[in-house]
Protein backbone atom coordinates (compact mmCIF):
# COMPACT_ATOMS: atom_id res chain seq x y z
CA UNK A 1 0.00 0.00 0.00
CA UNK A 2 1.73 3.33 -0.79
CA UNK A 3 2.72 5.70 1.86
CA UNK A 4 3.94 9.30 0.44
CA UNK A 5 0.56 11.62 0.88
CA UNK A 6 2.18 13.86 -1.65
CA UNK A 7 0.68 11.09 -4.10
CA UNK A 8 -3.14 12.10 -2.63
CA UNK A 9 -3.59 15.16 -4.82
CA UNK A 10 -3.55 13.82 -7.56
CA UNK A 11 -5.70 11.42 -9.85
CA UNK A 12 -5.68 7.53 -10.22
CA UNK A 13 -6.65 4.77 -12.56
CA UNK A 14 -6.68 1.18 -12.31
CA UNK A 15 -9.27 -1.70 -13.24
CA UNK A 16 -11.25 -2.80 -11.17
CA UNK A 17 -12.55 -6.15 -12.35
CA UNK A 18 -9.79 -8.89 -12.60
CA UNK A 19 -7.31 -10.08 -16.08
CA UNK A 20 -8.76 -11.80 -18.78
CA UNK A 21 -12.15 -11.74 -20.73
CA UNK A 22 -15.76 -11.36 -19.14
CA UNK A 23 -18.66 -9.78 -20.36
CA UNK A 24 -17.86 -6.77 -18.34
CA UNK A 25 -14.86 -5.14 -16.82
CA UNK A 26 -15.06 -2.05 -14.53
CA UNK A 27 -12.42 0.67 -14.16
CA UNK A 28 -11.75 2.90 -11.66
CA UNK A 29 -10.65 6.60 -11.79
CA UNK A 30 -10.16 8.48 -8.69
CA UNK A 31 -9.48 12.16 -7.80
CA UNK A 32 -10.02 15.67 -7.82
CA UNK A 33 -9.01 15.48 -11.65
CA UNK A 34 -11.35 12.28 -12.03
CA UNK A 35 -13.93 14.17 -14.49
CA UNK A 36 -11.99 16.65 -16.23
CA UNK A 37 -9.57 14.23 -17.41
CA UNK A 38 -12.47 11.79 -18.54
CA UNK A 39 -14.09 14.58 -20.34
CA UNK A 40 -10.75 14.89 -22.25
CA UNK A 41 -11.54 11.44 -24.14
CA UNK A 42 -15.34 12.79 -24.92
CA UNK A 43 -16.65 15.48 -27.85
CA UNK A 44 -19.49 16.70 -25.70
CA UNK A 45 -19.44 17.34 -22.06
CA UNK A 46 -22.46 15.44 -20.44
CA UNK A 47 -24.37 16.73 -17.15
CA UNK A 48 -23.34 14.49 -14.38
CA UNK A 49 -25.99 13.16 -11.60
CA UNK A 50 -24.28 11.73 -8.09
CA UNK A 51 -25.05 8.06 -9.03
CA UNK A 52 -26.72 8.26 -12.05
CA UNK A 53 -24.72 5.84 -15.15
CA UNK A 54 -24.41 7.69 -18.81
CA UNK A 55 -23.87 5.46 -21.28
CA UNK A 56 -21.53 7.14 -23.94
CA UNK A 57 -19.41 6.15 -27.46
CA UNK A 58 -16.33 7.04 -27.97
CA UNK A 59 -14.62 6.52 -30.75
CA UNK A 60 -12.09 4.22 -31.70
CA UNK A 61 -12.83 3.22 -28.10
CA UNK A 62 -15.75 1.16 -26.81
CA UNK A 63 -19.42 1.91 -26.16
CA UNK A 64 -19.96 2.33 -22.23
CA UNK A 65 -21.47 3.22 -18.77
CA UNK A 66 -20.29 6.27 -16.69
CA UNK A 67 -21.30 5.91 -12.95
CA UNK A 68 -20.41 9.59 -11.14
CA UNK A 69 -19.28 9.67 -7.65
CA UNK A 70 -18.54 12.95 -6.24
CA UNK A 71 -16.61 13.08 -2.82
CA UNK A 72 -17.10 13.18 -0.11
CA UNK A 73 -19.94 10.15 -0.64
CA UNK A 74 -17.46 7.79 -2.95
CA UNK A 75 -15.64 5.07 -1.87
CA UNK A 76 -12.33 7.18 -2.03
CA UNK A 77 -14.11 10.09 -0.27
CA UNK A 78 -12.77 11.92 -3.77
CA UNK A 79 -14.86 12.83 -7.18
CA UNK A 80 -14.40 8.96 -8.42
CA UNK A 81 -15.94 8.05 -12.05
CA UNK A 82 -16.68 4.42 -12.25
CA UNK A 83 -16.49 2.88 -16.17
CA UNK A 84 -18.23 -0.34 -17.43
CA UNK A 85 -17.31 -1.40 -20.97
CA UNK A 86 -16.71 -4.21 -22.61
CA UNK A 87 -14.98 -6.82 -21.06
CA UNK A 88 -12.04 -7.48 -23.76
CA UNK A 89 -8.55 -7.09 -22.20
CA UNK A 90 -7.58 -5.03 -25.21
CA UNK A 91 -10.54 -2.60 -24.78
CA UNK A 92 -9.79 -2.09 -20.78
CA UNK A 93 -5.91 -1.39 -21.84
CA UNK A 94 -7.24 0.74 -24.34
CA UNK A 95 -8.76 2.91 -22.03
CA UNK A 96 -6.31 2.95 -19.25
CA UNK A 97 -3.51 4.04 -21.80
CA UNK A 98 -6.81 6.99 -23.23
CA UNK A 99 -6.79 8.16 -19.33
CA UNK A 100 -3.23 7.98 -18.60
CA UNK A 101 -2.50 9.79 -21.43
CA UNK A 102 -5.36 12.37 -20.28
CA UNK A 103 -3.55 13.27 -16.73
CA UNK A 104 -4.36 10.15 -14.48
CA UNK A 105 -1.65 7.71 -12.83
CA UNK A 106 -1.34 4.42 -12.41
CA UNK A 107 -2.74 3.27 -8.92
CA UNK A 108 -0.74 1.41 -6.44
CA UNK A 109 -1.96 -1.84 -4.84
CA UNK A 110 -4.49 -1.04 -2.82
CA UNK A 111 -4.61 2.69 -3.22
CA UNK A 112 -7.87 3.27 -3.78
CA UNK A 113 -8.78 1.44 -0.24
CA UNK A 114 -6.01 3.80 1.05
CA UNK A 115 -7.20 6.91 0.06
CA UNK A 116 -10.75 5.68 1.84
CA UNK A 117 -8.31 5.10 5.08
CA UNK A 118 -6.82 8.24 4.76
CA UNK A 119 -10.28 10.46 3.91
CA UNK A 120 -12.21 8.76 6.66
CA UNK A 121 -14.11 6.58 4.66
CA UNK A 122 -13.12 3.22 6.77
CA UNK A 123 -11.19 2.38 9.39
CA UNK A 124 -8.12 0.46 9.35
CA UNK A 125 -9.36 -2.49 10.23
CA UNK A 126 -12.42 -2.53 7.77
CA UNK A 127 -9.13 -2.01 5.41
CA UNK A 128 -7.59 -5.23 6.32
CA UNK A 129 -10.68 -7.29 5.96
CA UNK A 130 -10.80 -6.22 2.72
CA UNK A 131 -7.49 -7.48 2.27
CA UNK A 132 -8.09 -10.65 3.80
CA UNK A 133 -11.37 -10.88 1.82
CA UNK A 134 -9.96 -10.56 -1.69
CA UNK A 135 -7.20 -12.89 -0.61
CA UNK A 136 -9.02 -15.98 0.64
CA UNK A 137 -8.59 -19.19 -1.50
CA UNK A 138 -10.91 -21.72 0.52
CA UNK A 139 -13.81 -21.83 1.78
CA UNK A 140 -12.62 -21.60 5.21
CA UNK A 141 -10.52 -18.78 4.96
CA UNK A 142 -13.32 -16.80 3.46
CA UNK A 143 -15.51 -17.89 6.23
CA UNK A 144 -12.85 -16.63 8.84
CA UNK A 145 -12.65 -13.18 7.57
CA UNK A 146 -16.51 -13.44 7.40
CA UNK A 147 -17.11 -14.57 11.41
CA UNK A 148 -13.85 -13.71 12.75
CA UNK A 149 -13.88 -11.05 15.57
CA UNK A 150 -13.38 -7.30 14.70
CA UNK A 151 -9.59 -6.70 15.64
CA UNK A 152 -11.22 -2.65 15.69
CA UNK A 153 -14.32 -3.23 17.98
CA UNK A 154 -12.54 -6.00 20.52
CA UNK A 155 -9.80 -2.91 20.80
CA UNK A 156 -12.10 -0.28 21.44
CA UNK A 157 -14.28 -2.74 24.32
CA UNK A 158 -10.85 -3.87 25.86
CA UNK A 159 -10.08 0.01 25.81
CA UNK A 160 -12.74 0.57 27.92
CA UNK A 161 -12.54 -2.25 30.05
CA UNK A 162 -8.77 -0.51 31.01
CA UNK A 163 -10.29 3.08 31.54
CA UNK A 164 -12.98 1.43 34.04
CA UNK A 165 -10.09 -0.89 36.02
CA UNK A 166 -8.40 2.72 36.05
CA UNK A 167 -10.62 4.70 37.16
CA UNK A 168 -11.05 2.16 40.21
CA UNK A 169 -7.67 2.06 41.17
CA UNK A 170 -7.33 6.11 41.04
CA UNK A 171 -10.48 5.92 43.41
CA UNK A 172 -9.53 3.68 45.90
CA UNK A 173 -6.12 5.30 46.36
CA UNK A 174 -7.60 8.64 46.51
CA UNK A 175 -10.57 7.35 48.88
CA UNK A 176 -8.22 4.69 50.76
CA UNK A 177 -11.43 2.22 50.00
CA UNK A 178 -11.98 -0.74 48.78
CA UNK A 179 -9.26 -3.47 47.18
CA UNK A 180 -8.94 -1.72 43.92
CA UNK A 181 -9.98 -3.35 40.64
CA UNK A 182 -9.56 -7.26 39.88
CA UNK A 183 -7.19 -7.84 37.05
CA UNK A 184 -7.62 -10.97 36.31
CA UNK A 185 -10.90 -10.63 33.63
CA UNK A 186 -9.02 -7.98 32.10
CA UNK A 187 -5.59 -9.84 31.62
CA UNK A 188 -7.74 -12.69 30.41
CA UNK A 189 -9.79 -10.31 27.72
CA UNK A 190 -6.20 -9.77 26.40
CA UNK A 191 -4.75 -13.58 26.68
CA UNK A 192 -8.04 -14.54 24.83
CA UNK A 193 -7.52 -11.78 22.09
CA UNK A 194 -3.86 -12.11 21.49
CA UNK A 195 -4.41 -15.94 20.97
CA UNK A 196 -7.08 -15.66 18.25
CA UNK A 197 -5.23 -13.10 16.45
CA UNK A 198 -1.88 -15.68 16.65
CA UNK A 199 -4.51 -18.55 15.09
CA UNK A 200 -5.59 -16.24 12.73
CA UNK A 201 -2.09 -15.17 11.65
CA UNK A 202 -1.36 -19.03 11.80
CA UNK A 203 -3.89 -19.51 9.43
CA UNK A 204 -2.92 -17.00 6.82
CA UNK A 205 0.89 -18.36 6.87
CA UNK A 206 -0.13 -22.00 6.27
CA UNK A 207 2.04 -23.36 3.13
CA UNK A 208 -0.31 -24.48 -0.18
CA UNK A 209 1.35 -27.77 -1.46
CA UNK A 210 0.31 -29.22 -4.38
CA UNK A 211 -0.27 -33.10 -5.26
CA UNK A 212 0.18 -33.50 -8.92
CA UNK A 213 -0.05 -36.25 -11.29
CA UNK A 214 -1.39 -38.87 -13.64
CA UNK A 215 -4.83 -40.51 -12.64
CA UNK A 216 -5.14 -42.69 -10.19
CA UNK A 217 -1.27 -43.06 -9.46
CA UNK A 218 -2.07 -42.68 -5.36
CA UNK A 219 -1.80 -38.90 -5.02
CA UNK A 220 -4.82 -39.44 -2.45
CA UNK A 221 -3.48 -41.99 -0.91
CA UNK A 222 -0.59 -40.30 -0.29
CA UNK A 223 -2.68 -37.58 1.26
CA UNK A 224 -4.62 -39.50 3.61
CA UNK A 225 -0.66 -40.92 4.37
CA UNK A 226 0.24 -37.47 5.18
CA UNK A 227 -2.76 -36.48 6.68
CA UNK A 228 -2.97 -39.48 9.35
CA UNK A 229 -6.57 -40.50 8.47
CA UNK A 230 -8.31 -40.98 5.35
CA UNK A 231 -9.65 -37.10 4.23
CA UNK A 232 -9.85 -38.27 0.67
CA UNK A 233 -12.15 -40.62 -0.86
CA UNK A 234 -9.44 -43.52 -2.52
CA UNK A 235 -10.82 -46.18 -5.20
CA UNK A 236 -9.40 -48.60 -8.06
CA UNK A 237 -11.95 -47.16 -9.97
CA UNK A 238 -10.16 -43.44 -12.00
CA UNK A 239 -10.64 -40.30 -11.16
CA UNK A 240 -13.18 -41.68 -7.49
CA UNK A 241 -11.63 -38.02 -6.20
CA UNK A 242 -12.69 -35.78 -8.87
CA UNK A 243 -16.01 -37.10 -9.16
């Protein structure tokens, strides 16, 4: 994720959708340039409406939808112009080199979920999940980020939870009452947090190894071998495990 702020003045372009061919792709242009730089690829200006998608043809580009965000209520929190076309690699690279050429830059990974950070749009944690989200590759790793505890909200309770124990100790020094607070639920709150955070962390570090081979040469035997039970369905019969 970049870091120089310098960077924030300016305008950025990236797609938004992932490689290769679909039916659409969406790209992303973000900044207080975002609109006058688009209207340097179009003949007429059009009236943009907060929200409202133009479809436009330009040519020797693509037919396609304009969706108008103006900041502060965009994901960036900055005038952001969201564009559907086509979903042809060539016609996406098309238009990023049209809008680089026009004034924009390149984003950085993850930029435009920086820039929310940074203009209040999300917090730093709803930034990681993000993360976390796009990065899953099983099931259960998607299902972790989904029901995992909020690193943001079990700070801010445990926060609390200090300021309370505090503000008992301060009072029974200063009153000479009392035993003070009792530590132990607190130091257990933490214990308990800083353990699921390790798992999670864990988790995310596991190595992905690969079994590859011809059919039915034992690569799930060799699995359940590895695995100390039998996790995979094994058969003389060919590909039991794809089925």
């Amino acid at each position: 994720m970049p870091a120089p702020d310098v960077f924030l003045d300016d305008t950025i372009v990236a797609a938004a959708t992932g490689p290769g061919a679909g039916a659409i792709a969406l790209i992303r242009l973000s900044g207080p340039e975002a609109f006058p730089i688009l209207g340097r690829l179009l003949t007429t200006q059009p009236r943009w409406l907060h929200g409202r998608a133009r479809h436009l043809l330009v040519e020797g580009l693509d037919d396609f939808l304009v969706t108008p965000w103006f900041a502060p209520r965009s994901y960036t929190g900055e005038d952001t112009a969201e564009i559907s076309c086509h979903g042809n690699p060539l016609i996406v690279e098309r238009f990023l080199s049209r809008l680089k050429d026009a004034g924009a830059r390149p984003a950085g990974p993850g930029e435009f979920t920086y820039r929310a950070v940074r203009h209040g749009k999300m917090t730093v944690t709803e930034a990681e999940r993000i993360a976390h989200r796009l990065r899953a590759r099983l099931p259960w790793e998607l299902e972790l980020v989904e029901t995992g505890p909020d690193a943001g909200l079990a700070f801010s309770q445990l926060l609390t939870q200090v300021h309370l124990a505090q503000a008992d100790l301060e009072s029974a020094i200063e009153f000479q009452e009392g035993d003070g607070p009792d530590w132990e639920p607190l130091a257990m709150e933490i214990r308990r947090i800083a353990a699921q955070a390790r798992l999670q962390d864990h988790w995310a570090r596991l190595p992905r190894v690969l079994l590859l081979g011809e059919v039915n040469t034992g690569k799930s035997t060799l699995f359940n071998r590895i695995a100390g039970y039998d996790r995979a369905i094994v058969s003389d019969q060919p590909g039991t495990t794809r089925g």
